[in-house]
C-alpha atoms as a PDB file:
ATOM      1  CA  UNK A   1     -30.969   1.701  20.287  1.00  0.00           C
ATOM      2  CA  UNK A   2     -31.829  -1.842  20.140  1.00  0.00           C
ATOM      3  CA  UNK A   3     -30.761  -1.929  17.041  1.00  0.00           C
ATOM      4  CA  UNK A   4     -27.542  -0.692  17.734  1.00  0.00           C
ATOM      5  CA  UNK A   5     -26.839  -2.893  20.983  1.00  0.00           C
ATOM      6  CA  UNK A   6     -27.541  -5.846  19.284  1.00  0.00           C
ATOM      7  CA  UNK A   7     -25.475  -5.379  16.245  1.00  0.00           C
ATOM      8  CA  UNK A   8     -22.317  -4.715  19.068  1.00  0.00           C
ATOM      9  CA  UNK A   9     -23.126  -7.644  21.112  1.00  0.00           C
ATOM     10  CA  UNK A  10     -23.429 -10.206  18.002  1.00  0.00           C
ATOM     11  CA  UNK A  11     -20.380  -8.626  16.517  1.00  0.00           C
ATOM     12  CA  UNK A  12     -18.377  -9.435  19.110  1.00  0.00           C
ATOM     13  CA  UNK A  13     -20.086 -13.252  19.642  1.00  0.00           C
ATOM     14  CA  UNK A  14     -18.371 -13.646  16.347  1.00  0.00           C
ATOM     15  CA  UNK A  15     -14.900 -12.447  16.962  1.00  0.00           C
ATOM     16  CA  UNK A  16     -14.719 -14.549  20.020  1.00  0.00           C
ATOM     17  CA  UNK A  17     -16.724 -17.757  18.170  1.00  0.00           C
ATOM     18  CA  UNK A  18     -13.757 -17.277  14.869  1.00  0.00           C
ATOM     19  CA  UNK A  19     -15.932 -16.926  12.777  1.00  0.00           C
ATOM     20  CA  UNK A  20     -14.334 -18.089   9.578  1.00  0.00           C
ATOM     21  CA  UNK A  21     -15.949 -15.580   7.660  1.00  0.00           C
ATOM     22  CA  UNK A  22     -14.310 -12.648   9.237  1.00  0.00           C
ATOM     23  CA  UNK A  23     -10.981 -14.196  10.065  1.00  0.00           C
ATOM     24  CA  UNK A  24     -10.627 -14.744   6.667  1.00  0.00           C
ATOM     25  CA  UNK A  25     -10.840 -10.793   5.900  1.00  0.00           C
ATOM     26  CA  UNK A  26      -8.490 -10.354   8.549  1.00  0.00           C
ATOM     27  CA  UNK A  27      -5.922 -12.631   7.570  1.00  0.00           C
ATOM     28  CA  UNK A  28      -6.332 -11.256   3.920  1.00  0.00           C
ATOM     29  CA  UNK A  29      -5.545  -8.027   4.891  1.00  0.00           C
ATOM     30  CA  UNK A  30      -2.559  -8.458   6.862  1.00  0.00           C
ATOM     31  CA  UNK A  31      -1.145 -10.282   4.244  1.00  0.00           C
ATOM     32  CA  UNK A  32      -1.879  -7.790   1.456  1.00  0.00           C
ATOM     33  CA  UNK A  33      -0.645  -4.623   3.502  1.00  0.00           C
ATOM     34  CA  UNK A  34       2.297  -6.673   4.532  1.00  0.00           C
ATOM     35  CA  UNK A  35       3.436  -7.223   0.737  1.00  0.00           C
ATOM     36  CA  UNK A  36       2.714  -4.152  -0.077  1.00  0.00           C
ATOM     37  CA  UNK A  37       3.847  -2.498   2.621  1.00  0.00           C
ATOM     38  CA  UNK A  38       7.759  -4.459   2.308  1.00  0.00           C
ATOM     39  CA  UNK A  39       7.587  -3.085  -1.177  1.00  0.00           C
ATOM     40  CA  UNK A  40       6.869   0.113  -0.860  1.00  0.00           C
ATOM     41  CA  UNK A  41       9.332   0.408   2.104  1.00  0.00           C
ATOM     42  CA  UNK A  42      12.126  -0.676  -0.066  1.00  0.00           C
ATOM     43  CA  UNK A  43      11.583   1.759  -2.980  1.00  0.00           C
ATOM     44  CA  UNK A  44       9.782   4.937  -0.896  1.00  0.00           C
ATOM     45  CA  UNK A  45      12.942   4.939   1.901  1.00  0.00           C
ATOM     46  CA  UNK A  46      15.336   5.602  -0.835  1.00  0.00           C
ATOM     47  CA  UNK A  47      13.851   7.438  -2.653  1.00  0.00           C
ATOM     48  CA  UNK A  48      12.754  10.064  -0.116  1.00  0.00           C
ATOM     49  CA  UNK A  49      16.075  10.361   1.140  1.00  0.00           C
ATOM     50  CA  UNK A  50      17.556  10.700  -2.268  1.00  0.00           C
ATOM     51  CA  UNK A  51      15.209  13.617  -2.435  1.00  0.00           C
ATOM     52  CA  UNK A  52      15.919  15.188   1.067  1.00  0.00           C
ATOM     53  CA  UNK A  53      19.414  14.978   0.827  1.00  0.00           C
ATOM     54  CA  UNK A  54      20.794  15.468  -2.586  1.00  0.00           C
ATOM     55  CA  UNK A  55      20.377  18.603  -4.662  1.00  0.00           C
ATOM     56  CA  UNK A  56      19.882  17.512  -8.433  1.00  0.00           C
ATOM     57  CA  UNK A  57      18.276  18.802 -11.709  1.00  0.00           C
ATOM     58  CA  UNK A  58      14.028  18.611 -11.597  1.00  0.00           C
ATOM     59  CA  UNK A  59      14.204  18.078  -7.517  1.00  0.00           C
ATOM     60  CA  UNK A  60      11.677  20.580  -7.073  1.00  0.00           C
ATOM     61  CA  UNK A  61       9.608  19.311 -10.275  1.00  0.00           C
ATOM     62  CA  UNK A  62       9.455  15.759  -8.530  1.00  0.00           C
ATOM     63  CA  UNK A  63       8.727  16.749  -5.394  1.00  0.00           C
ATOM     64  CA  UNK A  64       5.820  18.815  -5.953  1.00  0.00           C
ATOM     65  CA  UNK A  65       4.492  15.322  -8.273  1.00  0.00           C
ATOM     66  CA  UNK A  66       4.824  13.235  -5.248  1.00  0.00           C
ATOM     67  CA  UNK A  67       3.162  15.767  -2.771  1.00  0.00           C
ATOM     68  CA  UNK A  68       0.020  15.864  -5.246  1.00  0.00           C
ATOM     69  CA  UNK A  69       0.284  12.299  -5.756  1.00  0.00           C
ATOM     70  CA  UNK A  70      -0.588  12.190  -1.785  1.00  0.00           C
ATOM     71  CA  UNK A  71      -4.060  13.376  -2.360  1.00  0.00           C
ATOM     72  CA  UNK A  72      -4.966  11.164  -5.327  1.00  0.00           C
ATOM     73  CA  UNK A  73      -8.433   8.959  -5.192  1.00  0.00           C
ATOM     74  CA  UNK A  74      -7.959   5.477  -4.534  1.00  0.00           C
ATOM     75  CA  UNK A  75     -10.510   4.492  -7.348  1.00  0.00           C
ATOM     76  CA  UNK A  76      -8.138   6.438  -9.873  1.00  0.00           C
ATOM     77  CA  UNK A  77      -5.031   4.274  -8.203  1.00  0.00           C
ATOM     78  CA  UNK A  78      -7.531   1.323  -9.191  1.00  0.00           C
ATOM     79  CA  UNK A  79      -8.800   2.435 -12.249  1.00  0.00           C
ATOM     80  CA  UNK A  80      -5.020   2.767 -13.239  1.00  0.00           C
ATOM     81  CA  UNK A  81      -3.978  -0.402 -11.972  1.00  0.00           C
ATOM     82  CA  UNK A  82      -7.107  -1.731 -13.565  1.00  0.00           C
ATOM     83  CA  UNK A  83      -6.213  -0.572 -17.361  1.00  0.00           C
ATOM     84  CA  UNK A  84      -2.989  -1.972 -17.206  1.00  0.00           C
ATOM     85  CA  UNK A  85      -3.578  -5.800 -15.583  1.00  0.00           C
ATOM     86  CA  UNK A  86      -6.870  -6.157 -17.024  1.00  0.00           C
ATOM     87  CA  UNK A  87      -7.233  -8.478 -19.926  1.00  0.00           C
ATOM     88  CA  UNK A  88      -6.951  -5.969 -22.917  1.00  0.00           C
ATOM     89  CA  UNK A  89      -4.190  -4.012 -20.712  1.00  0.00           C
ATOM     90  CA  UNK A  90      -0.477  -4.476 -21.664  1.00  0.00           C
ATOM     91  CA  UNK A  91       0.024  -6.879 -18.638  1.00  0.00           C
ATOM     92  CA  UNK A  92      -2.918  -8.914 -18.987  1.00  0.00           C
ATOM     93  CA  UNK A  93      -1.035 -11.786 -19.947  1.00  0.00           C
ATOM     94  CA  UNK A  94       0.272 -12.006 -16.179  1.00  0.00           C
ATOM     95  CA  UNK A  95      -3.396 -12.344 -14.544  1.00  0.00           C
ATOM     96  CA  UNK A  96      -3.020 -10.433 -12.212  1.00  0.00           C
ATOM     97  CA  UNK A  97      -6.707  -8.876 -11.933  1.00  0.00           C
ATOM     98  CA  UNK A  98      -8.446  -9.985  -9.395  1.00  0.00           C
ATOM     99  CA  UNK A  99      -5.454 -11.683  -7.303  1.00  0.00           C
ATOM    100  CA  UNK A 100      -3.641 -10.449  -4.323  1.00  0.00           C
ATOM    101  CA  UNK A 101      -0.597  -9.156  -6.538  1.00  0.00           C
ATOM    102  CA  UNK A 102      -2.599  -6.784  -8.522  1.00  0.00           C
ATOM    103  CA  UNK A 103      -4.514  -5.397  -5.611  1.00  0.00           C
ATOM    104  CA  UNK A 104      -1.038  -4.973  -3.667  1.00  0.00           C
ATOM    105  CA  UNK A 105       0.395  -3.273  -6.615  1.00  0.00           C
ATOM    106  CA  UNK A 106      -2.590  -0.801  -6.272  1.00  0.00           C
ATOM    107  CA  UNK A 107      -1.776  -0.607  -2.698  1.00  0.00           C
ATOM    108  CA  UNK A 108       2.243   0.061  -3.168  1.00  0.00           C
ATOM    109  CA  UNK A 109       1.058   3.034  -5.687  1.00  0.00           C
ATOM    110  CA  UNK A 110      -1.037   3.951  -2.661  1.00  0.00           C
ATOM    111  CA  UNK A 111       1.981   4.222  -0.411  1.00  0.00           C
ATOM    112  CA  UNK A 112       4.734   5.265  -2.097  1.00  0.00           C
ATOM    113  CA  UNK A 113       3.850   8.952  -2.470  1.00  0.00           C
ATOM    114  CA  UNK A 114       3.327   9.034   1.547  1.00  0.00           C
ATOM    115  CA  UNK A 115       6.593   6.999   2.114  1.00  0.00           C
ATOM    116  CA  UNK A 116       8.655   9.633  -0.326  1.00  0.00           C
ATOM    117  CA  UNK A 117       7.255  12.663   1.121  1.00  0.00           C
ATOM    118  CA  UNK A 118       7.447  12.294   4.607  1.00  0.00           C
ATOM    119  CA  UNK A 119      10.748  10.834   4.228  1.00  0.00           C
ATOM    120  CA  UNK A 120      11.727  13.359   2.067  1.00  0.00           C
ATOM    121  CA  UNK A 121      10.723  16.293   4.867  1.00  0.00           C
ATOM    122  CA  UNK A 122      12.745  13.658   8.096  1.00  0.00           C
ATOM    123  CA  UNK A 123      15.582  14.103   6.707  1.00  0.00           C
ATOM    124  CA  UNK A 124      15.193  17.493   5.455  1.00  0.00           C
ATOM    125  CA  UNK A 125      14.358  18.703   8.982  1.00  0.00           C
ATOM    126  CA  UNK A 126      17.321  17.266  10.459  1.00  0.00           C
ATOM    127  CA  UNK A 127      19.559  19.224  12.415  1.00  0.00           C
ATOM    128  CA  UNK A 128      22.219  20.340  10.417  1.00  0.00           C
ATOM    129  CA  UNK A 129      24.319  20.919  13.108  1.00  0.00           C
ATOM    130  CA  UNK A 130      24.484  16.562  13.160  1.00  0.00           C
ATOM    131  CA  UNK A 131      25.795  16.805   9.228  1.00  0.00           C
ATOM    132  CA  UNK A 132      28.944  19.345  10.331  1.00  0.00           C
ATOM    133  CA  UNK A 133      30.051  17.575  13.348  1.00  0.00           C
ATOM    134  CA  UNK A 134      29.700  14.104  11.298  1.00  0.00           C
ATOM    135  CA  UNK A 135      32.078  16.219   8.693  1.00  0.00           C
ATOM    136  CA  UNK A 136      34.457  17.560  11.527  1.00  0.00           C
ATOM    137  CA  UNK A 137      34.454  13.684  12.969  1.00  0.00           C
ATOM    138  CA  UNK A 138      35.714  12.776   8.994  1.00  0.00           C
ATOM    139  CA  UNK A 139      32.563  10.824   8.236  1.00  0.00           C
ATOM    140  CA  UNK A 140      32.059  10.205   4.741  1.00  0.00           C
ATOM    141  CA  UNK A 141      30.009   8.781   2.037  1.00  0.00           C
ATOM    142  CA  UNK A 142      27.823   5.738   3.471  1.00  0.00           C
ATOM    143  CA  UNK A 143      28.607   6.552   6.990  1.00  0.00           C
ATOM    144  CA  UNK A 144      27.556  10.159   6.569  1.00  0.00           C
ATOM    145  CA  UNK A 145      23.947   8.771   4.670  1.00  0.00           C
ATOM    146  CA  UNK A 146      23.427   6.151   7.368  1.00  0.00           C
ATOM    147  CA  UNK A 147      24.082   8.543  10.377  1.00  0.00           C
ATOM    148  CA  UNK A 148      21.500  10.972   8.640  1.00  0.00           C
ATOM    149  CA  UNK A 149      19.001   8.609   8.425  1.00  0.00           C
ATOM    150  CA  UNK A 150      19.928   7.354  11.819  1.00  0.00           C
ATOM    151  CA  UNK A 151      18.943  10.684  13.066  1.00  0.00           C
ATOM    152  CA  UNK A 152      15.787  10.734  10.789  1.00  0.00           C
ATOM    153  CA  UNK A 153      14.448   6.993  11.844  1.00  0.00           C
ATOM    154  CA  UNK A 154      11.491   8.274  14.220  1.00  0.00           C
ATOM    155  CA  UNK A 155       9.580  10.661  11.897  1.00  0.00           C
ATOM    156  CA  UNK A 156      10.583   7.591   8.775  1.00  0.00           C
ATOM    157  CA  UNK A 157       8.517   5.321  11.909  1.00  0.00           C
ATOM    158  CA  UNK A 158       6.098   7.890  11.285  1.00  0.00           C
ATOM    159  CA  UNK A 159       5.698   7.781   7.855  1.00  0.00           C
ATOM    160  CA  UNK A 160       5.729   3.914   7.338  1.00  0.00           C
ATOM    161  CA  UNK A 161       2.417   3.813   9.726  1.00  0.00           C
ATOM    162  CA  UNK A 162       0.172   6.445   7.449  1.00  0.00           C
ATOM    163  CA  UNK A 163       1.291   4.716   4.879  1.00  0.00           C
ATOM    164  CA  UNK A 164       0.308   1.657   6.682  1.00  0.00           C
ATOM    165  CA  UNK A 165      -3.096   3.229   7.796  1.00  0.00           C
ATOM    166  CA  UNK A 166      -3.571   4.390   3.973  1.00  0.00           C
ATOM    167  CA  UNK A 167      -3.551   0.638   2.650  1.00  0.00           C
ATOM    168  CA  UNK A 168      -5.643  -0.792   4.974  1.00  0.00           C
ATOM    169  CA  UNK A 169      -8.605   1.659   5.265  1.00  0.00           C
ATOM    170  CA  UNK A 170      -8.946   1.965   1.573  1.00  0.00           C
ATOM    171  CA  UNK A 171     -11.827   0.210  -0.255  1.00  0.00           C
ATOM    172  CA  UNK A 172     -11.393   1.302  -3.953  1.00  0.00           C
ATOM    173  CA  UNK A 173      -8.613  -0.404  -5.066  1.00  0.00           C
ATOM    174  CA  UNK A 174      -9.331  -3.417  -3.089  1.00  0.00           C
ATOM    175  CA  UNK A 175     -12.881  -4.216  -4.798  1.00  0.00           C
ATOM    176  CA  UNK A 176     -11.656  -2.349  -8.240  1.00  0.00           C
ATOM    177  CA  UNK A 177      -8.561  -4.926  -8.301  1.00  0.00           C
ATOM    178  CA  UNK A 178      -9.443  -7.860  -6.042  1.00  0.00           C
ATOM    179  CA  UNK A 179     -13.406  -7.986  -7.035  1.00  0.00           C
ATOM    180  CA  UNK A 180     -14.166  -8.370  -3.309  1.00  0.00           C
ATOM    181  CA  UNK A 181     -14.264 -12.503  -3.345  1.00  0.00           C
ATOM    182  CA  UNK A 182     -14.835 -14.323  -0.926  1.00  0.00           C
ATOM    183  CA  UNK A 183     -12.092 -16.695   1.114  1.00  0.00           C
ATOM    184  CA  UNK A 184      -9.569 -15.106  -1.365  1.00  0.00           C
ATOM    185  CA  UNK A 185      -9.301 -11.484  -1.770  1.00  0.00           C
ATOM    186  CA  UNK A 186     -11.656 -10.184   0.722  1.00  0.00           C
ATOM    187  CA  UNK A 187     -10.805  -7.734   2.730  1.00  0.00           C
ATOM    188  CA  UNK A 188     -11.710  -6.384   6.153  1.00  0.00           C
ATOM    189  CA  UNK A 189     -12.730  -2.892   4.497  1.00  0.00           C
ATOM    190  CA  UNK A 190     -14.227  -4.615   1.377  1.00  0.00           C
ATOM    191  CA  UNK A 191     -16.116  -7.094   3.704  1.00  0.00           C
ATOM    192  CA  UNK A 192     -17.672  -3.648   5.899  1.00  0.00           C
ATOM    193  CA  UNK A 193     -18.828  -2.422   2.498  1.00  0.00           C
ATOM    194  CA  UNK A 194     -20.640  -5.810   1.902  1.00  0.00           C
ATOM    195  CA  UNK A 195     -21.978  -7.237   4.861  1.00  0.00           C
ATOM    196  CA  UNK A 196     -23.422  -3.426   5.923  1.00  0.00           C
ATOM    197  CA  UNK A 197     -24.930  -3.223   2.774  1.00  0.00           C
ATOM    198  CA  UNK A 198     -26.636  -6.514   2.911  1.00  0.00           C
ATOM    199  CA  UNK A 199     -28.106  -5.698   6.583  1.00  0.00           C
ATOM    200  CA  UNK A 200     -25.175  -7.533   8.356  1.00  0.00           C
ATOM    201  CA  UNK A 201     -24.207  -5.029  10.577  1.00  0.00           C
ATOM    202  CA  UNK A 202     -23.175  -7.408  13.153  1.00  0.00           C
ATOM    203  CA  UNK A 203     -20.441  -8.680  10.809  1.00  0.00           C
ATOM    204  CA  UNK A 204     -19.637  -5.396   9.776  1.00  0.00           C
ATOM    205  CA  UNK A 205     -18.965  -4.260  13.624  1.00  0.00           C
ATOM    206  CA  UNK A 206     -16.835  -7.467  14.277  1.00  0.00           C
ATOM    207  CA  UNK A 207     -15.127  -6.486  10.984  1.00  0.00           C
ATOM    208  CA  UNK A 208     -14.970  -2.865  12.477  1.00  0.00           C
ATOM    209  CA  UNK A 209     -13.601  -3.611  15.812  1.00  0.00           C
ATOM    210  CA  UNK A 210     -10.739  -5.865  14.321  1.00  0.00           C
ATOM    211  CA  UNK A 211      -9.463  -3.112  11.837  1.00  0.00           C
ATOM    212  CA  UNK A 212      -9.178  -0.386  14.698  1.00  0.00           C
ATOM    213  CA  UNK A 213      -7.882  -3.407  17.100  1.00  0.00           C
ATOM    214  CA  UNK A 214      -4.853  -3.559  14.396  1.00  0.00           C
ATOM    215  CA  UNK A 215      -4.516   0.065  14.005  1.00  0.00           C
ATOM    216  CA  UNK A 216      -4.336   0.852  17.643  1.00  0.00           C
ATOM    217  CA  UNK A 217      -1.932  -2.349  17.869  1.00  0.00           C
ATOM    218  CA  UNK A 218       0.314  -0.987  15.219  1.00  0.00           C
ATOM    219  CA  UNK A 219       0.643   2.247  17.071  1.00  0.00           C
ATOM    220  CA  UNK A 220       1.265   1.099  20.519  1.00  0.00           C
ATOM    221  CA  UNK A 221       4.448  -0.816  18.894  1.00  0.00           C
ATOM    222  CA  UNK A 222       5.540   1.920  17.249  1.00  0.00           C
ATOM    223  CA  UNK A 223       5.312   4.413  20.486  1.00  0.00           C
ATOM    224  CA  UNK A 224       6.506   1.908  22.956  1.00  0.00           C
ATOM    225  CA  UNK A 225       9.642   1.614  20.394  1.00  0.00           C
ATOM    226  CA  UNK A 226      10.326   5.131  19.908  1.00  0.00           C
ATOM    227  CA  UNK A 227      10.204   5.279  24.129  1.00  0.00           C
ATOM    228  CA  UNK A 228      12.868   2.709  24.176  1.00  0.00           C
ATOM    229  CA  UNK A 229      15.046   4.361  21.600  1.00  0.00           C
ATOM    230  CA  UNK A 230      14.468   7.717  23.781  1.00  0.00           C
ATOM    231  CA  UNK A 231      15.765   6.279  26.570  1.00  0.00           C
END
């Protein structure tokens, strides 16, 4: 028990001392899921909704690809990533092993499939009743899409924070594509794995308290906006 207390009490003498160290992890990871979250926002929105909405050729093909692409490994994502940007790889000329860039492209692969599918199902689910009145009303074309997706925005809220909480509690493609190094593509996950198996558990429980700090940030924002919108 001693063992335990002490590695909470140091842990948190170095969040509140900013520690470099374990800032630097922090800041690293907000900046990677940020990029890769924007990304994967701008591709996975449309593309669920294309796939919700529309009726087309192979629709049922792609989406039972992206619901099995939910489940995939992260160390496959990286050992994908990993055989394209490495040096022999067909993009090695870019350098992107081993940088923030490659390890948010693993990241974006990541979140895509969750961003697709759960968008996909919003605006499935939505009432249909909301698509005939918007007809009646002589809504059309972008007006129609936008008012759909209007109606759809809460569960797409939904889907952007797994995604979110996929990137940022995965280790595999972060030390696969980043190499774990330090002051540069450390991560707060990748830094746990480290410092815990060295013996630092203190660091590893600053580390620890930070990540679920963020998490339980993220979703406070996200409920306290979807009360507002309610109201």
């Amino acid at each position: 028990m001693n063992y335990l207390s002490e590695g909470f009490i140091q842990g948190f003498s170095l969040l509140f001392s900013g520690d470099e160290e374990v800032w630097s992890a922090v800041f690293e990871t907000l900046r990677l899921s940020s990029l890769s979250m924007s990304v994967s926002l701008l591709i996975g929105i449309p593309a669920g909704f294309a796939l919700g909405h529309f009726s087309f050729p192979g629709r049922r093909g792609i989406r039972l690809l992206v619901d099995t692409l939910l489940s995939i490994p992260t160390v496959v994502v990286g050992l994908f990533v990993y055989s394209f940007i490495s040096n022999r790889g067909p993009f090695g000329r870019f350098e992107l092993l081993f940088t923030t860039t490659g390890m948010a492209i693993g990241q974006t692969i990541l979140a895509l499939p969750i961003i697709i599918a759960l968008t996909a199902s919003a605006v499935e689910n939505t009432d249909r009743r909301l698509r005939f009145t918007l007809l009646t009303l002589g809504a059309r074309g972008r007006r129609l899409l936008l008012s759909t997706l209007w109606e759809a925005r809460h569960q797409i809220l939904l889907a952007a924070v797994t995604a979110y909480g996929r990137v940022t509690a995965e280790v595999g493609v972060s030390m696969m594509l980043g190499g774990n190094i330090k002051w540069h593509t450390r991560t707060v996950t990748t830094a746990i794995t480290l410092e815990t198996g060295k013996g630092n558990f203190a660091t590893g429980i600053a580390l620890g308290v930070l990540l679920l700090c963020l998490s339980f940030g993220l979703n406070w924002s996200v409920s306290f906006l979807r009360g507002r919108s309610a109201v």
